[in-house]
C-alpha atoms as a PDB file:
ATOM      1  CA  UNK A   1     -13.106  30.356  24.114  1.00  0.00           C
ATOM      2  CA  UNK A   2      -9.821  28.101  24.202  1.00  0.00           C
ATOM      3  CA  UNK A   3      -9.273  25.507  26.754  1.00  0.00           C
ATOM      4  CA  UNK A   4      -7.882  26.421  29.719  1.00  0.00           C
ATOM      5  CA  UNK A   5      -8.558  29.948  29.542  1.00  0.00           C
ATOM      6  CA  UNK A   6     -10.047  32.780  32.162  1.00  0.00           C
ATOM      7  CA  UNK A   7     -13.219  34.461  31.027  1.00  0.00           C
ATOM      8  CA  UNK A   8     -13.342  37.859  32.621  1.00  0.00           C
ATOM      9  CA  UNK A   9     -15.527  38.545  35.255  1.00  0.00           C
ATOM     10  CA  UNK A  10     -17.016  40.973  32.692  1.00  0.00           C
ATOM     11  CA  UNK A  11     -17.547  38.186  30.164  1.00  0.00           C
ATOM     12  CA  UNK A  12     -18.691  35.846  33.301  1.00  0.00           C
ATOM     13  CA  UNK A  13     -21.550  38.013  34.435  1.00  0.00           C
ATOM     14  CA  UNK A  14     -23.222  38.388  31.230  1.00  0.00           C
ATOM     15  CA  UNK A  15     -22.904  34.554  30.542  1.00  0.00           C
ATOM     16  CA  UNK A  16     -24.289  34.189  34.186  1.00  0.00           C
ATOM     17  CA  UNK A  17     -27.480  36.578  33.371  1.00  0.00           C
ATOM     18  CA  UNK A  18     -27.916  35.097  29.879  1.00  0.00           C
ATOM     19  CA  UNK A  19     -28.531  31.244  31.678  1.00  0.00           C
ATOM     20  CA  UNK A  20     -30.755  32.748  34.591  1.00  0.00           C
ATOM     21  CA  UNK A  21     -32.654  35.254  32.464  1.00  0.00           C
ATOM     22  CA  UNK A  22     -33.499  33.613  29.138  1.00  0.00           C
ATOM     23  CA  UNK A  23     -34.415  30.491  29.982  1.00  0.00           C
ATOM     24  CA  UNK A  24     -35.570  29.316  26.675  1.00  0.00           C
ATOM     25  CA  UNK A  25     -31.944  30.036  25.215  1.00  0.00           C
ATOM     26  CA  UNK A  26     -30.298  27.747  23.479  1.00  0.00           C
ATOM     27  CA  UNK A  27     -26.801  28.821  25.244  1.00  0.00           C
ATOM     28  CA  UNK A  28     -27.859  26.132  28.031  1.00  0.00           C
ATOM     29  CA  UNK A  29     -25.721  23.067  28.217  1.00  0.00           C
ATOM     30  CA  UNK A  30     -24.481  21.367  31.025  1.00  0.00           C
ATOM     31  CA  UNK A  31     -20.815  21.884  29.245  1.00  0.00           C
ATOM     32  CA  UNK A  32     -21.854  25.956  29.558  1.00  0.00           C
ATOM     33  CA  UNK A  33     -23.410  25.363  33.320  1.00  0.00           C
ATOM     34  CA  UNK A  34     -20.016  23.382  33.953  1.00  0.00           C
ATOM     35  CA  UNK A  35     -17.662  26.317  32.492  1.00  0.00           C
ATOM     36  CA  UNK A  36     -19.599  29.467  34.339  1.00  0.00           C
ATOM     37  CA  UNK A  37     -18.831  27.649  37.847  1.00  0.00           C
ATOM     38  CA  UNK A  38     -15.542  26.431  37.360  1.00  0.00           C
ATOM     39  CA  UNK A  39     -14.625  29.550  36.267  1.00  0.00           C
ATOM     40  CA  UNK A  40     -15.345  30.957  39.622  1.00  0.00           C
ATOM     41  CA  UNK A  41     -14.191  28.496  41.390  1.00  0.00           C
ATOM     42  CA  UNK A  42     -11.001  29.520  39.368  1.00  0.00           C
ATOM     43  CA  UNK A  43     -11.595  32.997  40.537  1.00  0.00           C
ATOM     44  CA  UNK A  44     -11.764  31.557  43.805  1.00  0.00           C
ATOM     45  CA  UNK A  45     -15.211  32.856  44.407  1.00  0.00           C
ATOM     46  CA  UNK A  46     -16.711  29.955  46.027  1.00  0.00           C
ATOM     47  CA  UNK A  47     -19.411  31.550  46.661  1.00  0.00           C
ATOM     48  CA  UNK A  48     -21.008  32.801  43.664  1.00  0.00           C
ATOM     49  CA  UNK A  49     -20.406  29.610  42.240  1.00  0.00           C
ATOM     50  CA  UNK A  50     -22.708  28.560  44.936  1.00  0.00           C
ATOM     51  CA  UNK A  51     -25.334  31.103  44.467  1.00  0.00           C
ATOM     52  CA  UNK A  52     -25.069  30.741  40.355  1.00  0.00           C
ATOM     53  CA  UNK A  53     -25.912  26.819  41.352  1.00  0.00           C
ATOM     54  CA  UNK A  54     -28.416  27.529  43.755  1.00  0.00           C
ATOM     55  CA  UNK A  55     -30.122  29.618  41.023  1.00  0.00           C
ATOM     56  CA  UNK A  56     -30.019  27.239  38.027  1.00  0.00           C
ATOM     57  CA  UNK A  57     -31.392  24.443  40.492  1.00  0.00           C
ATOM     58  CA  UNK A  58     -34.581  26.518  41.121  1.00  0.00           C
ATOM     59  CA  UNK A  59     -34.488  27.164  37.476  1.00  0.00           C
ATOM     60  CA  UNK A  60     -33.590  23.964  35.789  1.00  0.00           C
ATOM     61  CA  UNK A  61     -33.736  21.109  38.586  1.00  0.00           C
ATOM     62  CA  UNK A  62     -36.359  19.422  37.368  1.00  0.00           C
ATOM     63  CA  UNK A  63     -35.207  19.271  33.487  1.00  0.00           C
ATOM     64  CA  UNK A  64     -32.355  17.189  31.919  1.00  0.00           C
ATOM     65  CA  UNK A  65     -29.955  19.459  33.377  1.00  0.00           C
ATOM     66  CA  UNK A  66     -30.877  18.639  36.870  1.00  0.00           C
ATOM     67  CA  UNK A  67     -29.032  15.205  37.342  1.00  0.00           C
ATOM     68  CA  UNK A  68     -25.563  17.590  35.963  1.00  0.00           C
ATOM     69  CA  UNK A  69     -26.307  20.471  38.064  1.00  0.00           C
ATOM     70  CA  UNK A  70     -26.645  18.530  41.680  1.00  0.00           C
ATOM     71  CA  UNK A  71     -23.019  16.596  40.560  1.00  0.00           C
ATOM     72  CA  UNK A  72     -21.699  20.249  40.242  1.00  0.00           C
ATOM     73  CA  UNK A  73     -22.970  21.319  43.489  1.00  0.00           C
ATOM     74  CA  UNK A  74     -21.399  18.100  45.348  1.00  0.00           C
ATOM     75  CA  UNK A  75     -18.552  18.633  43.460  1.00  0.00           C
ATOM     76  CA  UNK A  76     -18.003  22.126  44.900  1.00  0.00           C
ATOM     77  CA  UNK A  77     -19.203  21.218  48.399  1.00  0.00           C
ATOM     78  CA  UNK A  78     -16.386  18.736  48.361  1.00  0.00           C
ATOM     79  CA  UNK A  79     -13.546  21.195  46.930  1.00  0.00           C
ATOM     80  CA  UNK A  80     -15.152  23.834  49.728  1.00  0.00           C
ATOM     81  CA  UNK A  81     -14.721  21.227  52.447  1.00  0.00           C
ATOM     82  CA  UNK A  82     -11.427  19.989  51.342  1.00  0.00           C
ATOM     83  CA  UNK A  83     -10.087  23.906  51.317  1.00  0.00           C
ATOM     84  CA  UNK A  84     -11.672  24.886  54.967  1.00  0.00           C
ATOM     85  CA  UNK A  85      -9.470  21.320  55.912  1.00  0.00           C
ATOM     86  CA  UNK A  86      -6.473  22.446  54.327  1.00  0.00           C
ATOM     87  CA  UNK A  87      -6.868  26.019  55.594  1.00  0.00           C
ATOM     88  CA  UNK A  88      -7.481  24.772  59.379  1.00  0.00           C
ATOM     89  CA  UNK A  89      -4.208  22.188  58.702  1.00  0.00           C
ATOM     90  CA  UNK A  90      -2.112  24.874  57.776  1.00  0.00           C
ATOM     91  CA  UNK A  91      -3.053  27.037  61.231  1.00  0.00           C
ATOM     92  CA  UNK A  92      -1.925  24.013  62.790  1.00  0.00           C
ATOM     93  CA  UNK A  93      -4.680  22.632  64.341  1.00  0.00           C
ATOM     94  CA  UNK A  94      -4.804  18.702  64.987  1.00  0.00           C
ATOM     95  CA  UNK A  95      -6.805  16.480  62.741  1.00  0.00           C
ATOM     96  CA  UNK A  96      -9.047  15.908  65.812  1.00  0.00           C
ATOM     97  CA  UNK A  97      -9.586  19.843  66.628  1.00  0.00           C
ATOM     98  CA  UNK A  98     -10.104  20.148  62.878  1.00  0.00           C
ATOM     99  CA  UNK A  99     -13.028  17.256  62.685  1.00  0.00           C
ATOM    100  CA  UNK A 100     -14.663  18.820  65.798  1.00  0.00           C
ATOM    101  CA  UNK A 101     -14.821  22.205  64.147  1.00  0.00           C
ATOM    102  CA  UNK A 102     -15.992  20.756  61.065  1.00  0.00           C
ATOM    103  CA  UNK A 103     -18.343  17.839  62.504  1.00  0.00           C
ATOM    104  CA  UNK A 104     -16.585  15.822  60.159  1.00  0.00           C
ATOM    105  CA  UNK A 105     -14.728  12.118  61.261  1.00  0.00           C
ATOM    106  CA  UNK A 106     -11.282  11.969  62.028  1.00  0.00           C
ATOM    107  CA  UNK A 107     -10.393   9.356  59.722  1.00  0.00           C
ATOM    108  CA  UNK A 108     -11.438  11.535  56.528  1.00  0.00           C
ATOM    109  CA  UNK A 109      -9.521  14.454  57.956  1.00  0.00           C
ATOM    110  CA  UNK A 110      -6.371  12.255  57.981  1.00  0.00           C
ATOM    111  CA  UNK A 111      -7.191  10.874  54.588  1.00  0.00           C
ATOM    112  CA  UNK A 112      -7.686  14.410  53.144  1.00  0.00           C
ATOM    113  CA  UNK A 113      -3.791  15.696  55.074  1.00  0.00           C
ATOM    114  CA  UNK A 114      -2.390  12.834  53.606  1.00  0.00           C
ATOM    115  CA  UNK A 115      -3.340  13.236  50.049  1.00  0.00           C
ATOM    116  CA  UNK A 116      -2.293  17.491  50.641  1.00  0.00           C
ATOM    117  CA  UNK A 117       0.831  15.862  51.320  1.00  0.00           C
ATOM    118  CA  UNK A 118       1.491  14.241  48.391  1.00  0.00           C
ATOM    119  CA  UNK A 119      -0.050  16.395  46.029  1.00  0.00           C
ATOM    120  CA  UNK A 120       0.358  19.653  47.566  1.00  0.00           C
ATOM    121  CA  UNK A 121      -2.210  20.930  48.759  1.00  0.00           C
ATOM    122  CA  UNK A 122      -6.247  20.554  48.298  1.00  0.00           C
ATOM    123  CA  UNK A 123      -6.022  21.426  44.521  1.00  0.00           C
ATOM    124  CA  UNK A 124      -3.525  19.102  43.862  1.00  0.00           C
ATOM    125  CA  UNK A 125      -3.683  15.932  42.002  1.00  0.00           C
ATOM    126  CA  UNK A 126      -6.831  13.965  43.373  1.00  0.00           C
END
């Protein structure tokens, strides 16, 4: 697999089983972990990258891949709350209507618009 690259969701699916089902395979790495979920996260399917965490945590949360695997699912809380801020900005709602609906403060909502502004948007730059 080349940098850069999209594994189809073919390919993904099988990787996916082969880390939850075989857990004495030596396929596990957190650079392997790291590449199923940003792949869907490339895919935009926030979600199963959240359930394909969820899953490894109950797996492998208490081995050496623990520590990597609660970054990831940070990380992707993060990206998910950055897009629902960017999504609400766009529909025009006011920073303050969009930290209400979020229970989130003001001042990060303003600090997230202004960095969609100079990177274009929540995938931008940062």
């Amino acid at each position: 697999m080349e940098h850069g690259r999209t594994i189809s969701q073919e390919d993904l699916t099988i990787l996916e089983n082969i880390v939850l089902l075989n857990s004495r395979n030596s396929f596990i790495s957190s650079e392997n972990l790291k590449l199923i979920i940003m792949q869907y996260i490339k895919s935009d399917n926030i979600a199963q990258a959240n359930k394909f965490i969820n899953q490894c945590l109950n797996l492998y949360g208490n081995t050496k891949y623990g520590e990597s695997l609660k970054k990831f699912k940070e990380e992707l809380n993060a990206r998910t709350r950055k897009k629902q801020v960017y999504d609400l900005f766009k529909k025009g709602l006011s920073t303050a209507q969009i930290a209400g609906e979020l229970k989130m403060l003001e001042v990060d909502i303003i600090n997230m618009v202004r960095s969609f502004d100079r990177n274009g948007g929540p995938g931008g730059r940062d």
